[in-house]
Protein backbone atom coordinates (compact mmCIF):
# COMPACT_ATOMS: atom_id res chain seq x y z
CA UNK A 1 24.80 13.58 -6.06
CA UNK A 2 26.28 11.76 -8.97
CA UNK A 3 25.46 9.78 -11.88
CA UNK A 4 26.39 6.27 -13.98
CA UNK A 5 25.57 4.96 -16.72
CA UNK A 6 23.63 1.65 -17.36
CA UNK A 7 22.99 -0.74 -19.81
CA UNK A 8 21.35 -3.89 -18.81
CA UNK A 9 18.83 -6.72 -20.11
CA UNK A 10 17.99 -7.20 -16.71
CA UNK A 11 18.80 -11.16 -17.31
CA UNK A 12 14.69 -11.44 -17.91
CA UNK A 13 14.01 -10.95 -20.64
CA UNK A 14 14.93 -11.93 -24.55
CA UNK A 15 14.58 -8.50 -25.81
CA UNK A 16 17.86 -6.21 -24.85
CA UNK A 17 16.88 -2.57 -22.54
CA UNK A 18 19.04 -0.04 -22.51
CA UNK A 19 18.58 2.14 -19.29
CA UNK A 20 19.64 6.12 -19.15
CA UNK A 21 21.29 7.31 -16.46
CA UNK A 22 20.73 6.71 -12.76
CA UNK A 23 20.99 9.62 -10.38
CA UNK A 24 22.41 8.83 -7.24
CA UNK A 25 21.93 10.57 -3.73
CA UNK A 26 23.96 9.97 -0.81
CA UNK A 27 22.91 10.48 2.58
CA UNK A 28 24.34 13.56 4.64
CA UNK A 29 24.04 10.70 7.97
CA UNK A 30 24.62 7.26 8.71
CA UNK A 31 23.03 4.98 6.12
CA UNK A 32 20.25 3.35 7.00
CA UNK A 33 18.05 3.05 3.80
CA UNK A 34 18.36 2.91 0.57
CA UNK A 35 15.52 3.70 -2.16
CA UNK A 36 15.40 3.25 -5.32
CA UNK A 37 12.71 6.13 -6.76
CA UNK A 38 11.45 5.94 -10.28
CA UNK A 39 9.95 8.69 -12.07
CA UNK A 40 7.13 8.99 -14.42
CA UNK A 41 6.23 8.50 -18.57
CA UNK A 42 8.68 10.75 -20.45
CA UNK A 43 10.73 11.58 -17.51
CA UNK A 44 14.38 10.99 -16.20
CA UNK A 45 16.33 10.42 -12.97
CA UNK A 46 17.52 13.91 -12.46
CA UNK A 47 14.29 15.39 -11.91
CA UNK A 48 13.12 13.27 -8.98
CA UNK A 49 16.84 13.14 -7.49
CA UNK A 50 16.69 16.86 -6.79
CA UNK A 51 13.17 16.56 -5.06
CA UNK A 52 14.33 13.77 -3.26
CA UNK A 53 17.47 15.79 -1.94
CA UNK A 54 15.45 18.25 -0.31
CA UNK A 55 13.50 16.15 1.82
CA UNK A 56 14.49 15.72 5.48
CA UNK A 57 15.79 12.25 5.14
CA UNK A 58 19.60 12.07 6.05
CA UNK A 59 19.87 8.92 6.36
CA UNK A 60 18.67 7.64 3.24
CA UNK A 61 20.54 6.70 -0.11
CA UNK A 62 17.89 7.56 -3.00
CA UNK A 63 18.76 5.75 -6.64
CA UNK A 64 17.02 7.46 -9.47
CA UNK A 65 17.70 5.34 -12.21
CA UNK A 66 16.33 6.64 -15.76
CA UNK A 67 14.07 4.43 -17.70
CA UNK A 68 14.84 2.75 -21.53
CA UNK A 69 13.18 4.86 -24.32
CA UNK A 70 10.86 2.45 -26.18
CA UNK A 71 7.79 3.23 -28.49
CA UNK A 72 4.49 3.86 -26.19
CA UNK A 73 1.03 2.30 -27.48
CA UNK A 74 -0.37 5.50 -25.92
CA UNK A 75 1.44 7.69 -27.73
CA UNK A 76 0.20 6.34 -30.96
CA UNK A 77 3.94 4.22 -30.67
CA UNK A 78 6.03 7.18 -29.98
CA UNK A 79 9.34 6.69 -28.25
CA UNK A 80 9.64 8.46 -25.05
CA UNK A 81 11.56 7.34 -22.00
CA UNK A 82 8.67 4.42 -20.05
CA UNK A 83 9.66 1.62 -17.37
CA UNK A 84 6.80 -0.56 -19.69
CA UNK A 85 4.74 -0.57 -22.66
CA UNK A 86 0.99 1.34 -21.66
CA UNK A 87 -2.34 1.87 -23.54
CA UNK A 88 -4.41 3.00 -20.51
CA UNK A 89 -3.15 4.48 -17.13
CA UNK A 90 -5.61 2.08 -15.67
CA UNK A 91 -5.66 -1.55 -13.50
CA UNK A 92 -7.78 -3.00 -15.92
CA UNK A 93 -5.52 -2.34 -19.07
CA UNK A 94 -3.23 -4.77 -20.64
CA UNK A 95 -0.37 -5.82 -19.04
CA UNK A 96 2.82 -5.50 -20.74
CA UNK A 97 4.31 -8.67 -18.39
CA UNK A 98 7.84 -8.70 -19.93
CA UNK A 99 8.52 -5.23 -19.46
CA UNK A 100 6.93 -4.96 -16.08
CA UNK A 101 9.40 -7.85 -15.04
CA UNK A 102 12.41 -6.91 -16.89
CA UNK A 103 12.00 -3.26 -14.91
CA UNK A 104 11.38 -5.14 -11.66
CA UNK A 105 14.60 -6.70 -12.34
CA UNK A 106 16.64 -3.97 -12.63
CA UNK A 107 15.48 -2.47 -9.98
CA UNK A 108 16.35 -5.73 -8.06
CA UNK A 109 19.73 -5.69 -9.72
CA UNK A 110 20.07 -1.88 -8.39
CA UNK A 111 19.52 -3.00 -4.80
CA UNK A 112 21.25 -6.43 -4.12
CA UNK A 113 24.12 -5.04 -3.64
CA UNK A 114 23.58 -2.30 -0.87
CA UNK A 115 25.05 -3.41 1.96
CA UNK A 116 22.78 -5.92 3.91
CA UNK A 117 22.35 -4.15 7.75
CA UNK A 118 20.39 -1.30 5.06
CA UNK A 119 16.89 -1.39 5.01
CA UNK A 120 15.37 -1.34 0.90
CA UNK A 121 13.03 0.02 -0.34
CA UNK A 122 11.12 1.43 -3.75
CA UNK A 123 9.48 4.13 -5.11
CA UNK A 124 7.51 6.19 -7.78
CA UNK A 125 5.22 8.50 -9.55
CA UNK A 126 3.04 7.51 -12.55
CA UNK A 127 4.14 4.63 -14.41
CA UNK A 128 7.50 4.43 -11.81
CA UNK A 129 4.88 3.69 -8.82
CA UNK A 130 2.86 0.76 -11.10
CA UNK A 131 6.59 -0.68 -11.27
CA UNK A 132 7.16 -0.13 -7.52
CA UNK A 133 3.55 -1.83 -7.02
CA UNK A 134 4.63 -4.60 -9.46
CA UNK A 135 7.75 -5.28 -7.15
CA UNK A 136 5.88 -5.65 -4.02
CA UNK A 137 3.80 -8.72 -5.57
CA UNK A 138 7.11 -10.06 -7.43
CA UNK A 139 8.52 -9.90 -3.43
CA UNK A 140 5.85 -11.42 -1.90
CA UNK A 141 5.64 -14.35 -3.84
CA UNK A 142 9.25 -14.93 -4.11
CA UNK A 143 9.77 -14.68 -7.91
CA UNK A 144 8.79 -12.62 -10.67
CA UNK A 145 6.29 -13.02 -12.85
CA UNK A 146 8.34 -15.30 -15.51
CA UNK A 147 9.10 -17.18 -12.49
CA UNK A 148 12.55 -16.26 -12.02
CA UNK A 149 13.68 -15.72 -8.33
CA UNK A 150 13.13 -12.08 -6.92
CA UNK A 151 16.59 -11.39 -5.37
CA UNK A 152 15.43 -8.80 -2.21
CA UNK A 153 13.55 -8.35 0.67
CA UNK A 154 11.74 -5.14 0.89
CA UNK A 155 11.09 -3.25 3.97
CA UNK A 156 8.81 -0.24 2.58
CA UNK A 157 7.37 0.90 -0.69
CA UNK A 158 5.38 4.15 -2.12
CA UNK A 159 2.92 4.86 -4.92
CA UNK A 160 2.27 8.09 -5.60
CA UNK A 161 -0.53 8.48 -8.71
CA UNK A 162 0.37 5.16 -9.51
CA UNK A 163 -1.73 1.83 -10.54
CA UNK A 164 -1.54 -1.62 -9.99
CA UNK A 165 -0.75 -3.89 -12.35
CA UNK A 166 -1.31 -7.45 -12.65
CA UNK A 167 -4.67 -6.62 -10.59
CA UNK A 168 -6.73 -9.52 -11.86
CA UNK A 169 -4.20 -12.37 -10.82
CA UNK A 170 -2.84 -11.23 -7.72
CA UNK A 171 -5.31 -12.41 -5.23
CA UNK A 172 -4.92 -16.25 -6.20
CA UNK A 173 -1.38 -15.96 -5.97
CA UNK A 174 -1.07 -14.16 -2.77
CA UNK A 175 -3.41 -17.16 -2.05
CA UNK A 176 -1.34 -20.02 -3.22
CA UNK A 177 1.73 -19.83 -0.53
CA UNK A 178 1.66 -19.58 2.93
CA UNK A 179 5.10 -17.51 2.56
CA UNK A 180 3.51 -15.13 0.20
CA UNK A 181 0.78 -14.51 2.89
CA UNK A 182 3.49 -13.70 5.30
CA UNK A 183 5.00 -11.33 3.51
CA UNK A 184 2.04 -9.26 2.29
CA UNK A 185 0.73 -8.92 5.57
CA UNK A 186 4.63 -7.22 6.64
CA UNK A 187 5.40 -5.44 3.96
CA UNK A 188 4.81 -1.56 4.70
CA UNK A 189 3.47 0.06 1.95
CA UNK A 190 1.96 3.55 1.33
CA UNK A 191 -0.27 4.71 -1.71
CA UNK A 192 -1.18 8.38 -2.43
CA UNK A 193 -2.92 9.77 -5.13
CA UNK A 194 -4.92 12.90 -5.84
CA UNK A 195 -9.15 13.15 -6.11
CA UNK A 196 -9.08 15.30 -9.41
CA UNK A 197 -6.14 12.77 -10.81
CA UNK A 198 -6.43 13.46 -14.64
CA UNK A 199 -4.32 10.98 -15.98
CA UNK A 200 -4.60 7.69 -13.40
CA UNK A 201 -7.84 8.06 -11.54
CA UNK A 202 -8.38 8.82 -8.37
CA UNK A 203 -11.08 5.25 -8.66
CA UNK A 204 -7.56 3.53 -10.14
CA UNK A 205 -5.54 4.26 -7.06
CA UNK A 206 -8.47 3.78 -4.59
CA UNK A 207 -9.30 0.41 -5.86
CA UNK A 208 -5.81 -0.63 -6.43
CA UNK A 209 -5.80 0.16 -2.78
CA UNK A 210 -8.58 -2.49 -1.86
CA UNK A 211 -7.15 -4.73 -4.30
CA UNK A 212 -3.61 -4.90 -2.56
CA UNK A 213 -5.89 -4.89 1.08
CA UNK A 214 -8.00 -7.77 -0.39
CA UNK A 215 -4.82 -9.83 -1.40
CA UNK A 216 -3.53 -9.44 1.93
CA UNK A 217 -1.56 -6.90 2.02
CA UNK A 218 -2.81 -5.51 5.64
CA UNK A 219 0.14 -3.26 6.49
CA UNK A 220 -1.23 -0.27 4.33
CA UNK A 221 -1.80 3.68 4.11
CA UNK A 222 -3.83 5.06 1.53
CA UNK A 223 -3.95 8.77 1.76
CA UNK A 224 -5.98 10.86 -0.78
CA UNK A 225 -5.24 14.54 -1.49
CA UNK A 226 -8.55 17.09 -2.71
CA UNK A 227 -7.98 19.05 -5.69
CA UNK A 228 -4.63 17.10 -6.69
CA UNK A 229 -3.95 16.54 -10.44
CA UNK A 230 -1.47 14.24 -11.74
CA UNK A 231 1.59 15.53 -9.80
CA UNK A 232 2.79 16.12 -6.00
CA UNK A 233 2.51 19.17 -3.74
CA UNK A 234 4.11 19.71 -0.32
CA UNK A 235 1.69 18.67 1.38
CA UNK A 236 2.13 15.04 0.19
CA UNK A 237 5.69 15.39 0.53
CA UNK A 238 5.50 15.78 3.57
CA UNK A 239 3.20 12.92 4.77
CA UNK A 240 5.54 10.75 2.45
CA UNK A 241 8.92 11.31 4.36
CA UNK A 242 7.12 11.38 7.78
CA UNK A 243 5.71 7.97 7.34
CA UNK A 244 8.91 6.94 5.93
CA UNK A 245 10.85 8.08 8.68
CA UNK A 246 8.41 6.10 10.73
CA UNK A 247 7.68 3.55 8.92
CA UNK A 248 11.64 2.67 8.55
CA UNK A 249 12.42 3.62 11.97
CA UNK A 250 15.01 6.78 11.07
CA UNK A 251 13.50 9.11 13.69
CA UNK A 252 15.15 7.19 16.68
CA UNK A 253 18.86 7.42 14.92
CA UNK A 254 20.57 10.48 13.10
């Protein structure tokens, strides 16, 4: 495991981000995949990166890059590390569209240069999976939300106690391109998210679920857990690298 530094705009965006430091794990096998994983509100890289370690996955590269701290409208404007701005954990808050994209886009940046037999992917808890949920619309219609070309093609994504943002224009622009239809209905993706959810509710991730589904997004798990809060037990670990492994075809090579 190692680490870099970062500092990056993104290119997106006017206003300058300055991103901690990503966490990187290499894969004990032949790489196959690479993931970038991103963590939740006031967390870092390192956290996730030792989580993701342990998992059966040997073929997999894992980035764990560390958000910018910026003030947080929930926490009363409070600076604590955040991939966005947030009021409410929920699909029908307000959309901070800048710093959705300008995350998007370094996560982009993060991937296009893996080598390109790899398979790519995303990931996240929290406020990381609402940015891995934002990515998979910003890949199926081809650009970002400022319109800017989205650089990657994804071949799997995760949302653990995540939301989706963006909810209430998605559908028309899945609509609008024939391209954008194709991709949705390809594009592997798997949400999971916990019935006694305290922070994002369990009704957030189930209808950001039917959402995505309604949009066209056909190729998708949604997996709830009973009893889960706002974090991940073993259990849900579990199902996440076996569909992975499945999903990215890594059980048939070592």
């Amino acid at each position: 495991m190692s680490y870099y530094g970062s500092s990056s705009s993104g290119g997106r965006s006017s206003r300058r981000v300055d991103y901690g430091r990503t966490y990187v794990v290499r894969p004990k096998g032949r790489h196959l995949a690479t993931i970038v994983w991103l963590h939740g509100l006031g967390d870092n890289g390192a956290s996730w990166s030792q989580l993701l370690d342990s998992l059966p996955l040997p073929n997999i590269k894992w980035i764990c890059p560390t958000a910018a701290t910026r003030p947080v409208a929930a926490f009363g404007g409070f600076p604590c590390t955040a991939w966005f701005d947030v009021e409410d954990t929920s699909i029908d808050g307000r959309d901070d569209i800048e710093g959705l994209d300008a995350s998007a886009a370094h996560i982009a940046n993060l991937l296009s240069s893996e080598p390109s037999d790899v398979k790519l992917g995303i990931g996240g808890f929290s406020m990381g999976a609402t940015i891995a949920l934002h990515s998979v619309a910003c890949y199926a219609h081809g650009k970002f939300t400022n319109g800017i070309p989205y650089p990657i093609t994804l071949n799997a994504v995760i949302s653990l106690s995540g939301w989706l943002p963006c909810s209430r224009t998605l559908r028309s622009k899945m609509e609008s391109s024939h391209i954008a239809a194709r991709r949705a209905a390809s594009l592997p993706i798997l949400l999971c998210h916990g019935r006694a959810d305290e922070v994002v509710t369990y009704r957030n991730g189930e209808r950001s679920a039917e959402i995505l589904r309604s949009s066209g997004f056909a190729y998708l798990s949604f997996k709830p857990y009973n009893g889960l809060g706002h974090y991940t037990i073993p259990e849900e670990m579990d199902d996440f690298w076996k569909w992975l492994s499945s999903t990215l075809g890594l059980n048939r090579s070592r």
